[in-house]
Protein backbone atom coordinates (compact mmCIF):
# COMPACT_ATOMS: atom_id res chain seq x y z
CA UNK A 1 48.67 30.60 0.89
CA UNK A 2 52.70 31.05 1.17
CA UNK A 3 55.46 29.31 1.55
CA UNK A 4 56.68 25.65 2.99
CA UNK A 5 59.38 25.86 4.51
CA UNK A 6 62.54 24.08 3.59
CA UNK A 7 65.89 23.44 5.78
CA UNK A 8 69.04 23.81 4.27
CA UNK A 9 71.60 21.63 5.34
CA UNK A 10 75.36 22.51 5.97
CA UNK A 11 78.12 20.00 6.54
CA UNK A 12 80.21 20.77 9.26
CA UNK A 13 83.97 19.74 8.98
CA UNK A 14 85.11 16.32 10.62
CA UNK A 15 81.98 14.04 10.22
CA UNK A 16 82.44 10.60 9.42
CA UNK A 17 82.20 8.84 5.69
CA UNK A 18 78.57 7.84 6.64
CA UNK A 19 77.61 11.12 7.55
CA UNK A 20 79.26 12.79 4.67
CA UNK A 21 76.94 10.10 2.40
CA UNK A 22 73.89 10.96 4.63
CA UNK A 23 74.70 14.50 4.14
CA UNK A 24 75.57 14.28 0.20
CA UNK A 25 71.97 12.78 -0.38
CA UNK A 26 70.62 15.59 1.69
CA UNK A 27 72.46 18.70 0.07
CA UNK A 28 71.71 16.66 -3.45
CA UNK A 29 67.98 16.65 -2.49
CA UNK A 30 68.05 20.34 -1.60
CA UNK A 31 69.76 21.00 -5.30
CA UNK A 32 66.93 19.24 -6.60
CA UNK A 33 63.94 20.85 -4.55
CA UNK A 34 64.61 24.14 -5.12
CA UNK A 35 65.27 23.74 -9.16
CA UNK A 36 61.77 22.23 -9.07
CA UNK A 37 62.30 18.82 -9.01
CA UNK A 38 60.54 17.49 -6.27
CA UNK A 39 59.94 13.79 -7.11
CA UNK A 40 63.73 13.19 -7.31
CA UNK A 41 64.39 15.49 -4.30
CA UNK A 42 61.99 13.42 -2.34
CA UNK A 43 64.10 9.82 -3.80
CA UNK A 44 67.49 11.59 -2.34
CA UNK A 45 65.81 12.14 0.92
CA UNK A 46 64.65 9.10 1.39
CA UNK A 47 67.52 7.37 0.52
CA UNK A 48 69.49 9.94 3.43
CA UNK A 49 66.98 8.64 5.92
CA UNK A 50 67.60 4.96 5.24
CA UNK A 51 71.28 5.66 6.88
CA UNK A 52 70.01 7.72 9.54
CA UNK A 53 65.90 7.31 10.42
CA UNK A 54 66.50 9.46 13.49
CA UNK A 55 67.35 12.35 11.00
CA UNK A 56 64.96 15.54 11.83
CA UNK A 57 66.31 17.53 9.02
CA UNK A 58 65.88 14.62 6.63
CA UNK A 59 62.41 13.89 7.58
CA UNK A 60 61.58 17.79 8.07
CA UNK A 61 62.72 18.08 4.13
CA UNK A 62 61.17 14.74 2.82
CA UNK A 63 58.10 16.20 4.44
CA UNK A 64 58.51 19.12 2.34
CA UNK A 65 58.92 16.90 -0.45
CA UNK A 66 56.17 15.32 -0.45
CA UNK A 67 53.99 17.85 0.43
CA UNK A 68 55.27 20.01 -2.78
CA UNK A 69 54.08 16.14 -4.60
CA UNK A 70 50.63 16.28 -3.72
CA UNK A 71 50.91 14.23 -0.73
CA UNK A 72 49.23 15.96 2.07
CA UNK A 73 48.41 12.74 4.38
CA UNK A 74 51.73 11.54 4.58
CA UNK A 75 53.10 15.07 5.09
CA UNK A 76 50.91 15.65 8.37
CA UNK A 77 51.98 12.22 9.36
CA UNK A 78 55.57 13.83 8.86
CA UNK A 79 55.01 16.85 10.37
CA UNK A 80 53.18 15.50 13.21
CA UNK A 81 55.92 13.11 14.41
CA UNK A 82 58.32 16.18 14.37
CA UNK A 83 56.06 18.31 16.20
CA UNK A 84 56.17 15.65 19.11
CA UNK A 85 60.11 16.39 19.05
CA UNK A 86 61.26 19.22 21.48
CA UNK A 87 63.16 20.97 19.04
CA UNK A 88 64.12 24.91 19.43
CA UNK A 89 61.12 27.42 19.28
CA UNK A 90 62.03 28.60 15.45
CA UNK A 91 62.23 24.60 13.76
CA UNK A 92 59.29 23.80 15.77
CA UNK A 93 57.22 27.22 14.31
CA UNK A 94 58.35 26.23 10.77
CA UNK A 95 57.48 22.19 11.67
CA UNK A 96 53.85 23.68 12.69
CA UNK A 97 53.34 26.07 9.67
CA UNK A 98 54.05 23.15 7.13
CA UNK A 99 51.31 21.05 9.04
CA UNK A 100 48.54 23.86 9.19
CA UNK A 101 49.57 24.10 5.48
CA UNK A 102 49.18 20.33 5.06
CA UNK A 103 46.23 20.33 6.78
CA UNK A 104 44.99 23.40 4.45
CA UNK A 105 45.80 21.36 1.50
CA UNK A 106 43.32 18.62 3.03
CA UNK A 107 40.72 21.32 3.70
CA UNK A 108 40.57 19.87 7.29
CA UNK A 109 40.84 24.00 8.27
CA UNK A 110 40.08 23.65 11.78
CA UNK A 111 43.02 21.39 12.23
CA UNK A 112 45.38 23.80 9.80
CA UNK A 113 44.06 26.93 11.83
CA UNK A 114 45.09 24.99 15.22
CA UNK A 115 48.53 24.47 13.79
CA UNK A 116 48.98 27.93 12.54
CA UNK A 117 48.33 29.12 16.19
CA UNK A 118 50.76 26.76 17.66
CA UNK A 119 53.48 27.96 15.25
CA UNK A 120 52.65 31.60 16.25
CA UNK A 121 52.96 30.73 19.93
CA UNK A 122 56.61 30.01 18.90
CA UNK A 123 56.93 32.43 16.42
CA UNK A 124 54.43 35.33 16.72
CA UNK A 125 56.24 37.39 14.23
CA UNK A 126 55.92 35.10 11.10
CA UNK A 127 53.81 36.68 8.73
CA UNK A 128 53.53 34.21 6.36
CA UNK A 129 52.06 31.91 9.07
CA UNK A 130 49.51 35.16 10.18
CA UNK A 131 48.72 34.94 6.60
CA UNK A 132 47.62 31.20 6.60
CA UNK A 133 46.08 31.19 9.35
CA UNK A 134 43.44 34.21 8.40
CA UNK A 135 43.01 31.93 5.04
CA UNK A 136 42.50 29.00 6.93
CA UNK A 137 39.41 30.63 9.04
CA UNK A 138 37.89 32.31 5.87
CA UNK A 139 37.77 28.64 4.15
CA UNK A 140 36.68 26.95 7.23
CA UNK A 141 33.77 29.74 7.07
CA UNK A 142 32.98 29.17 3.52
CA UNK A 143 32.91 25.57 4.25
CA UNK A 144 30.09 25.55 6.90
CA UNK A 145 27.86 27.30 5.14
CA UNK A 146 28.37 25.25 2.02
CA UNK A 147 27.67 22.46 4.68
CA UNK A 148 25.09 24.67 6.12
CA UNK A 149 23.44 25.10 2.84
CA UNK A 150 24.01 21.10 1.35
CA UNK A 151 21.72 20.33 4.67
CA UNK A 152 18.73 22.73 4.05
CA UNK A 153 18.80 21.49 0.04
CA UNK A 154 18.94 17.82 1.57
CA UNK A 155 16.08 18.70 4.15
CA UNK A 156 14.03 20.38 1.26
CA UNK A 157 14.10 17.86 -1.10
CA UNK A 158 13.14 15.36 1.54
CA UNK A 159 10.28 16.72 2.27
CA UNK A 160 9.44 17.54 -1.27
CA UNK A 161 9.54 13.81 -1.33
CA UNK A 162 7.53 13.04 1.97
CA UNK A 163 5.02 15.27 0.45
CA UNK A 164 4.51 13.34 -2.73
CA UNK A 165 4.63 9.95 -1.20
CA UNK A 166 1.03 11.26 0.69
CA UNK A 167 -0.03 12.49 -2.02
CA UNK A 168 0.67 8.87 -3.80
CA UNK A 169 -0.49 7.28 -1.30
CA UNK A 170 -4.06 9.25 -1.01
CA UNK A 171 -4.24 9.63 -4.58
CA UNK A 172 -3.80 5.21 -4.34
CA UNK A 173 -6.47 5.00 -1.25
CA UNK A 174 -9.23 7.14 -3.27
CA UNK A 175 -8.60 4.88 -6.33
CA UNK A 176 -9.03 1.82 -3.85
CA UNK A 177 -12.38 3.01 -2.16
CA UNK A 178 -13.67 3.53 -5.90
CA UNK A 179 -13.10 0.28 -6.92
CA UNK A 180 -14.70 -1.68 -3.79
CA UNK A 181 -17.70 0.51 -4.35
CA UNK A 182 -21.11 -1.36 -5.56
CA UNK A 183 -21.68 -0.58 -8.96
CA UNK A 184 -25.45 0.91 -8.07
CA UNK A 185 -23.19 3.65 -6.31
CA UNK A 186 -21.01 4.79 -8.86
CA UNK A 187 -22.03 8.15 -10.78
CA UNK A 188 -23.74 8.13 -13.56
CA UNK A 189 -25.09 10.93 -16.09
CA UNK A 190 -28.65 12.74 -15.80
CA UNK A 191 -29.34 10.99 -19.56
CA UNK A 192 -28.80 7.49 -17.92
CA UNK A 193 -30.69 7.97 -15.01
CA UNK A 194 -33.44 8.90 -17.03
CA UNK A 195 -33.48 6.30 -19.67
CA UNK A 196 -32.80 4.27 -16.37
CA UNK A 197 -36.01 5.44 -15.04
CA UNK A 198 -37.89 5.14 -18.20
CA UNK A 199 -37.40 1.24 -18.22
CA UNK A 200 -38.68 0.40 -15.02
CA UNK A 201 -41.99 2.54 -15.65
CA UNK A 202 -41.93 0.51 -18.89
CA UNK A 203 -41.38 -2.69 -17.24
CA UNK A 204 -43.87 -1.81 -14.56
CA UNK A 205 -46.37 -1.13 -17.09
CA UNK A 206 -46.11 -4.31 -18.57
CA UNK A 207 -46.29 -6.10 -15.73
CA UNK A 208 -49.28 -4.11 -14.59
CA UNK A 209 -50.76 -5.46 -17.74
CA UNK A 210 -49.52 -8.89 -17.52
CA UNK A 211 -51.45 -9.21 -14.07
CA UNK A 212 -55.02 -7.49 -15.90
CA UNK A 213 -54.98 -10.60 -18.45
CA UNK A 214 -54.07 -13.41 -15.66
CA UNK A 215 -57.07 -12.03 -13.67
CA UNK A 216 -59.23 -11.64 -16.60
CA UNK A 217 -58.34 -15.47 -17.76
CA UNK A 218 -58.55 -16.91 -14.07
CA UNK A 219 -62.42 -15.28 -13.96
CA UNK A 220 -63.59 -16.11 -17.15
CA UNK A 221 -62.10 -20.30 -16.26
CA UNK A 222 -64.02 -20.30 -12.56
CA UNK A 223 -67.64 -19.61 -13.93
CA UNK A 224 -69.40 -22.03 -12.48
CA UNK A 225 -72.60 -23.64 -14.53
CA UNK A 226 -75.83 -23.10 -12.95
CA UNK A 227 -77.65 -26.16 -11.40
């Protein structure tokens, strides 16, 4: 990505002691921000637009300012206000390349690629803005399919999940139908059937026999005497 742009100020002769301070804090702040010391550049200009709010260059350069500290919201705030401003064609391109970079920086790319098309319309020879705004698409590209991709591994794994929970709950319903089963019903091995088998022949033989002697006993007590 290249390039912010930054407005240099120049003081023009026969401005008033206010605008000579206003103007002081401004060229100080451009000393700063282009020896690399953006914090304090950003104080400076600040301070310049507490005499004068209505300043464009001021805000165009605090914008800058800020944006060079990390601060991409309030720099599209910035950068939106002064794109609202009918300024001439070439401060309006450079207002709309720092937003689409702003709006880069946020990785909100079709906003940034929206910008860098409105700067072209008022600049279509600025390179540096063709630049961006090719970068811009590519990112926004990468960025749906990452999104694209985030949404099949969320749409997988949900149904990985679906898929267990039946499986849970069939695995929890066979478990339930075993236990309300009788306990005449439930398997058991050949070797228990058979011993199984084996006592009730056994019991049935004994009371097969049982029977024989109660018969035997109830004949042998009703003989009746002879007259």
């Amino acid at each position: 990505m290249k390039y912010v742009f930054l407005i240099v100020l120049f003081i023009l002769s026969g401005v008033d002691s206010f605008s000579q301070k206003e103007n002081s804090l401004l060229r100080q702040g451009n000393r700063k921000f282009e020896s690399g010391n953006f914090k304090e550049a950003e104080k400076d200009y600040r301070k310049a637009l507490e005499l004068n709010k209505e300043s464009e260059k001021g805000r165009f350069n605090l914008g800058t300012a800020v944006y060079k500290n990390n601060n991409y919201e309030e720099a599209t705030k910035i950068y939106n206000n002064l794109a609202e401003k009918k300024s001439d064609r070439n401060v309006q391109s450079k207002v709309l390349h720092n937003l689409g970079n702003s709006y880069l920086q946020s990785k909100e790319y079709k906003k940034s690629i929206q910008a860098y098309k409105d700067a072209l319309m008022n600049n279509p020879k600025n390179l540096d803005t063709k630049y961006n705004l090719e970068y811009a698409k590519m990112m926004l590209k990468k960025q749906q399919q990452q999104q694209q991709q985030n949404q099949e591994d969320k749409d997988k794994k949900e149904d990985k999940k679906d898929q267990k929970d039946q499986k849970d709950q069939k695995d929890q319903n066979q478990k339930n139908d075993q236990q309300q089963q009788p306990q005449d019903q439930r398997k058991i091995s050949k070797n228990d059937a058979e011993r199984m088998l084996e006592a009730l022949k056994n019991d049935e033989k004994k009371t097969l026999q049982k029977v024989k002697k109660q018969k035997a006993k109830v004949q042998v007590t009703g003989i009746e005497k002879d007259w």
